[in-house]
Protein backbone atom coordinates (compact mmCIF):
# COMPACT_ATOMS: atom_id res chain seq x y z
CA UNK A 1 0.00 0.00 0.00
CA UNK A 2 2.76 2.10 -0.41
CA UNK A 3 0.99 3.70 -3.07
CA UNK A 4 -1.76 4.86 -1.26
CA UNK A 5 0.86 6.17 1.55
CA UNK A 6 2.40 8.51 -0.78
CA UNK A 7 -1.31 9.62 -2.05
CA UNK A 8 -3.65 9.13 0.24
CA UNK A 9 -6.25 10.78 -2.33
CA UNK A 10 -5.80 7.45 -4.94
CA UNK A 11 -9.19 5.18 -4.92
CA UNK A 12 -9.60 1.77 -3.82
CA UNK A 13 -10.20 1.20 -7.90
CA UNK A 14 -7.22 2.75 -8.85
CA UNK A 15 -5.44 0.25 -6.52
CA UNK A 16 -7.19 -2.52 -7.49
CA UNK A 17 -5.66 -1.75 -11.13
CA UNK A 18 -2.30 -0.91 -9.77
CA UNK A 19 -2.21 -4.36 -8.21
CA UNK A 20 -3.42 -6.34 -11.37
CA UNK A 21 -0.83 -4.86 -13.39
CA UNK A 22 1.88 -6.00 -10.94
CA UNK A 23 0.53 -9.17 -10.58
CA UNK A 24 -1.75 -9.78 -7.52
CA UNK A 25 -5.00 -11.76 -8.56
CA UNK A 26 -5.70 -11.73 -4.85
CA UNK A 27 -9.66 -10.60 -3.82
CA UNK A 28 -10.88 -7.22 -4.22
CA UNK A 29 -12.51 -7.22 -1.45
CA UNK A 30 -9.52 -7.87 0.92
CA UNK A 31 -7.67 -4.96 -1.04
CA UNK A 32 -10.72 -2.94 -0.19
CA UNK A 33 -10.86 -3.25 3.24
CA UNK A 34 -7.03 -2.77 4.14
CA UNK A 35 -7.62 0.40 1.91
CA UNK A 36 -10.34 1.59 3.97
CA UNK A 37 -7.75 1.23 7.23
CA UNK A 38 -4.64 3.36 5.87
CA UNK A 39 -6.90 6.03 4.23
CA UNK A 40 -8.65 8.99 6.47
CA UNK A 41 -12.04 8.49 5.24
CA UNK A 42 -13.50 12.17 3.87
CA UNK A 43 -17.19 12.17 3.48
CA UNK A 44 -18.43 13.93 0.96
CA UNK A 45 -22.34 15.20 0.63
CA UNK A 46 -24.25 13.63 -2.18
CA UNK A 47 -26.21 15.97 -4.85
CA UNK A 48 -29.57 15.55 -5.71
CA UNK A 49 -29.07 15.43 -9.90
CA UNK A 50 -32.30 17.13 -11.30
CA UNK A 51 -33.96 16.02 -14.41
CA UNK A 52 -35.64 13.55 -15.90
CA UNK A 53 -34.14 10.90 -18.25
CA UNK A 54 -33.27 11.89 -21.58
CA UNK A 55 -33.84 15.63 -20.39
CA UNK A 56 -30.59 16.93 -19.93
CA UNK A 57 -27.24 16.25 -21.11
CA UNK A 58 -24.22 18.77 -20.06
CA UNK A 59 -20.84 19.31 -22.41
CA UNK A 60 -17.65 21.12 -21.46
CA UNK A 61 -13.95 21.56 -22.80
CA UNK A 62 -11.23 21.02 -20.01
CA UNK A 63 -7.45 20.31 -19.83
CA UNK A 64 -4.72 19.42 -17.94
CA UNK A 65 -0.96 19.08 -16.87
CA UNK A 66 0.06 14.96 -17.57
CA UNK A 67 3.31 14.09 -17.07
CA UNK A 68 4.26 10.35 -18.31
CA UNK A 69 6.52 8.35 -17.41
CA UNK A 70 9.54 9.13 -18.93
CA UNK A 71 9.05 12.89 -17.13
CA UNK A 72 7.60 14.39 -20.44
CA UNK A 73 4.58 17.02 -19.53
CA UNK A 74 2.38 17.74 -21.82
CA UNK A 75 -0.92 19.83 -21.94
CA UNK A 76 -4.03 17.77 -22.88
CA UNK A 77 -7.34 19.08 -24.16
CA UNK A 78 -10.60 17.68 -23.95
CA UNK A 79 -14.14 17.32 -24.31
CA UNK A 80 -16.74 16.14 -22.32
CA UNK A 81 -20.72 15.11 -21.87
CA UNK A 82 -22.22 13.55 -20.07
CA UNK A 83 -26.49 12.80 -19.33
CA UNK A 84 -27.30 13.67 -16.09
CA UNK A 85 -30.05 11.32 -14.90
CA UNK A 86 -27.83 8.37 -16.36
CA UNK A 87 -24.31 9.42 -15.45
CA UNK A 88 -23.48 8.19 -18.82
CA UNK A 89 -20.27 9.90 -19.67
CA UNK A 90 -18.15 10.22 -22.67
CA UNK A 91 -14.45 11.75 -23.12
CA UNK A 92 -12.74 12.37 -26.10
CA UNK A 93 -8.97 13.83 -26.11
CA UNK A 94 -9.28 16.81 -28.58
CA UNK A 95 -6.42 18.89 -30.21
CA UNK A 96 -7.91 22.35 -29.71
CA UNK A 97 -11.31 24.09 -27.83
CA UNK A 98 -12.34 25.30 -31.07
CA UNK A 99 -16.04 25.73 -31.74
CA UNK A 100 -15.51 23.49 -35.27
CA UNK A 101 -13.82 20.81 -32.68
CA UNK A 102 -17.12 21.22 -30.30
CA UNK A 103 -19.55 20.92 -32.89
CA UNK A 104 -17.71 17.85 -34.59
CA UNK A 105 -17.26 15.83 -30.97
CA UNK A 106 -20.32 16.52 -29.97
CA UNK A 107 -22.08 14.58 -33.00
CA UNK A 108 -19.89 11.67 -31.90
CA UNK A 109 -20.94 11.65 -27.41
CA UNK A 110 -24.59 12.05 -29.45
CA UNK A 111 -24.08 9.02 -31.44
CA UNK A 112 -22.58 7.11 -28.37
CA UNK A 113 -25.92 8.07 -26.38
CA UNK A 114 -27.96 6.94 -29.38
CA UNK A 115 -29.69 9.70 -28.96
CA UNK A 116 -30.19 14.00 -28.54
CA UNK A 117 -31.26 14.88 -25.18
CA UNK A 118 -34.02 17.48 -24.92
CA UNK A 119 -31.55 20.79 -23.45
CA UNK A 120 -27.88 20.79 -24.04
CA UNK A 121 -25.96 22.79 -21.42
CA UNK A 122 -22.88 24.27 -22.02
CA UNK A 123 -20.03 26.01 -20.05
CA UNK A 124 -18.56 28.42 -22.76
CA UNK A 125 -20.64 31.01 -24.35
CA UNK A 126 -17.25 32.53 -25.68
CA UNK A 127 -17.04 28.96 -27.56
CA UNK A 128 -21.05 29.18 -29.04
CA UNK A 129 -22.16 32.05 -28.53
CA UNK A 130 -20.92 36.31 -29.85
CA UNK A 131 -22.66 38.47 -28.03
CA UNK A 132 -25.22 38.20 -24.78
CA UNK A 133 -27.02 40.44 -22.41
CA UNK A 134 -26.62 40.56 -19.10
CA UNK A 135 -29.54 39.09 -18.29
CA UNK A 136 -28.00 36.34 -20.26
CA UNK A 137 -29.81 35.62 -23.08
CA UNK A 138 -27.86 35.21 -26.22
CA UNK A 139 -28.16 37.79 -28.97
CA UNK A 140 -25.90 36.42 -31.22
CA UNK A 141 -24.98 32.49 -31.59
CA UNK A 142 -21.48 31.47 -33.52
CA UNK A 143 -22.96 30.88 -36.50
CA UNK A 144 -20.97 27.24 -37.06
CA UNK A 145 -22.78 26.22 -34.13
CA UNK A 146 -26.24 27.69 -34.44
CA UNK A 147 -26.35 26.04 -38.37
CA UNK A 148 -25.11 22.72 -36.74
CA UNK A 149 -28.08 22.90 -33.33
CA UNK A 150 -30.31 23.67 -35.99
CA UNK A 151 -29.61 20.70 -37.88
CA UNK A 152 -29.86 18.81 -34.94
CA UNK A 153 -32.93 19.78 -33.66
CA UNK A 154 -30.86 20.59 -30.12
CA UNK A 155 -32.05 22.61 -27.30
CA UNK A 156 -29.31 24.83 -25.86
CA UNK A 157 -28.77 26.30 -22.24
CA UNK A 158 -25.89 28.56 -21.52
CA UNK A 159 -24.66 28.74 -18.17
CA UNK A 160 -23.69 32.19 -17.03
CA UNK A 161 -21.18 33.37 -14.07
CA UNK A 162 -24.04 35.08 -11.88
CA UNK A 163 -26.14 31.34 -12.07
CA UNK A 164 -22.95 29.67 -9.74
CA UNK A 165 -25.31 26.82 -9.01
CA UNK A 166 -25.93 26.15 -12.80
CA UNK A 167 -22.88 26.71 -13.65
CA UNK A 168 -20.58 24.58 -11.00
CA UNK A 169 -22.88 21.96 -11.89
CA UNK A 170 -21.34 21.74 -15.53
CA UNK A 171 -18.04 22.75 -13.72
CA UNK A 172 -17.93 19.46 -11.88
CA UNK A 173 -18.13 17.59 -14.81
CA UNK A 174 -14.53 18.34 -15.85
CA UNK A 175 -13.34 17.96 -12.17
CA UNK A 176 -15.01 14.80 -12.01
CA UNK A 177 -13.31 13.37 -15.22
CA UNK A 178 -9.72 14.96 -14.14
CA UNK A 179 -10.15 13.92 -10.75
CA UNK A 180 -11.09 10.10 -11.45
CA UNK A 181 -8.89 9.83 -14.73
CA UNK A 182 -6.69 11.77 -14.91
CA UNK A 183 -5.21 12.04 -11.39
CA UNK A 184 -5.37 8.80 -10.74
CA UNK A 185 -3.80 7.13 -13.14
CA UNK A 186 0.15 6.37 -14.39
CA UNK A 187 0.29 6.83 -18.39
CA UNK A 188 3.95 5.77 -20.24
CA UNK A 189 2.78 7.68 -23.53
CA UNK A 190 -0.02 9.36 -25.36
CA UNK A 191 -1.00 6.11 -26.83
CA UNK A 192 -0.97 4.76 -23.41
CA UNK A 193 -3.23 7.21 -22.20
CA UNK A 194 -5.67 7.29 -24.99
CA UNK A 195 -5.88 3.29 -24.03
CA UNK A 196 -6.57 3.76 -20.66
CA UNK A 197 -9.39 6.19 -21.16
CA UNK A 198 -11.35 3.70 -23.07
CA UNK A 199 -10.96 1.13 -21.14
CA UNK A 200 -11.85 3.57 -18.00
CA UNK A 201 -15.02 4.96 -19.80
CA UNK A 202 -16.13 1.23 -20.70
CA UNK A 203 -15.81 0.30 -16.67
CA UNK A 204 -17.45 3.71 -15.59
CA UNK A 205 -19.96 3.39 -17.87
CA UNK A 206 -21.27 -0.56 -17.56
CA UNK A 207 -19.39 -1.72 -14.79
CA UNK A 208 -19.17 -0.13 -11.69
CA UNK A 209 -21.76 1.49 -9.68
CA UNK A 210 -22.61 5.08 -9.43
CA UNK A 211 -21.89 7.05 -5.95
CA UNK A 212 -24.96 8.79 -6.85
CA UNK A 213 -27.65 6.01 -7.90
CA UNK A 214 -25.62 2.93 -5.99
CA UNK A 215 -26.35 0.98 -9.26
CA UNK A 216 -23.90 1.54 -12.81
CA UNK A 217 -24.98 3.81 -15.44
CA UNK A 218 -25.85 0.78 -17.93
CA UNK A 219 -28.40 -0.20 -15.92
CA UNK A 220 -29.90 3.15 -15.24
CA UNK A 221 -29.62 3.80 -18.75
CA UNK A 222 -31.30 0.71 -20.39
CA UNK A 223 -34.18 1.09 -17.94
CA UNK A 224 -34.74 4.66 -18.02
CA UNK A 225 -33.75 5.49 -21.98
CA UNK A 226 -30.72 7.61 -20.34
C-alpha cells in the first residue's frame, strides 16, 4: 500500500488496477478493506441530480498538466458530456477548444448516447455564442454552431457566471473526469493514455456502480432510456 501512503487521495479502484498490473490476482474485497484502514475516510455530501431521463445532457472543454513516465509534460485538451439522470459519460482527447472541434465531438458523445437529449448545457458562451445580455440571453450564436443545433434539432442552455449553481454543476463535470482519470492514473505515452481512457469509460460506464444512484450507469440507462 505504499501507493496509497504517498497519495492518500488514490481510490480503492485505482489500486485494485495498480495491483493487477503487478501481478496480484488476490480478492478485491480484501484490497478494499485494508484500503479503507490506511486512508482517512472524507465524506463527501451527495447531490440531488435534477432532471428527468433523456432531459438533460451537459458538455464542457477542459485540460490538464500529464506528465508520463519518462518525465515528459504535456498539456491535454478535452471534451466532455455527459447525461445527467444516467451518469453516462463520454471523453474524447481533442487537439484544440475550437467551436468546429465542439460541434464535430459533440455529433460523436450524441451518437454514443444513441440519442439527442431534450436541453444541451454548455459552459462556454465565448465557444457558441458572440454576443449576450446581461440578463444572459444570447443575442448572437457562432454561427458554425447555431447552423449545426439547428440541424440537430438541439435545445441549448448557456450557463452564465451570476447562475454559480448552474454553472458549477457543468463545472464538476470536468473535475469529475480529471479527478477520477486523470489524477489517478500512471500513463507511459499518449497512446498509453488514450488506451486507458477507453478502457476507463467502458468500466465507468457498464461496470461499476454510481456514488450517486448505488447501481452503474448501464443499468440506469437501459431502464430509463438515459
Amino acid at each position: 500500500m505504499r501507493a496509497l501512503t504517498e497519495d492518500p487521495s488514490l481510490r480503492s479502484i485505482e489500486l485494485l488496477h495498480r495491483a493487477r498490473l503487478a501481478g496480484d490476482a488476490g480478492g478485491k474485497t480484501a484490497l478494499y478493506t485494508l484500503a479503507q484502514t490506511l486512508r482517512t475516510r472524507v465524506v463527501t455530501p451527495l447531490v440531488r441530480f435534477e432532471g428527468l431521463p433523456g432531459e438533460f445532457s451537459q458538455h464542457d472543454f477542459g485540460e490538464v498538466l500529464v506528465t508520463y513516465q519518462d518525465g515528459t509534460e504535456t498539456k491535454v485538451h478535452f471534451f466532455a458530456s455527459r447525461l445527467k439522470y444516467s451518469r453516462w459519460v463520454e471523453v474524447t482527447l481533442v487537439p484544440n477548444e475550437r467551436v468546429e472541434t465542439l460541434v464535430r465531438t459533440l455529433v460523436e458523445h450524441r451518437t454514443a448516447f444513441g440519442g439527442i437529449p431534450l436541453v444541451t448545457v454548455f459552459d462556454r458562451p465565448k465557444t457558441i455564442a458572440i454576443r449576450w445580455g446581461r440578463d444572459g440571453v444570447v443575442t448572437e450564436w457562432n454561427p458554425t454552431f447555431a447552423g449545426v443545433a439547428l440541424d440537430l434539432g438541439i435545445g441549448v442552455e448557456v450557463c452564465w457566471p451570476y447562475r454559480p449553481q448552474e454553472k458549477g454543476s457543468v463545472e464538476n463535470l470536468v473535475g469529475w473526469v480529471k479527478n477520477s482519470f486523470f489524477k489517478q492514473r500512471r500513463f507511459l505515452d499518449r497512446e498509453d493514455l488514450e488506451r486507458q481512457l477507453r478502457e476507463w469509460l467502458g468500466d465507468a460506464n457498464t461496470v461499476r456502480p454510481s456514488r450517486a444512484t448505488g447501481v452503474s450507469f448501464a443499468n440506469i440507462a437501459s431502464g430509463q432510456n438515459h
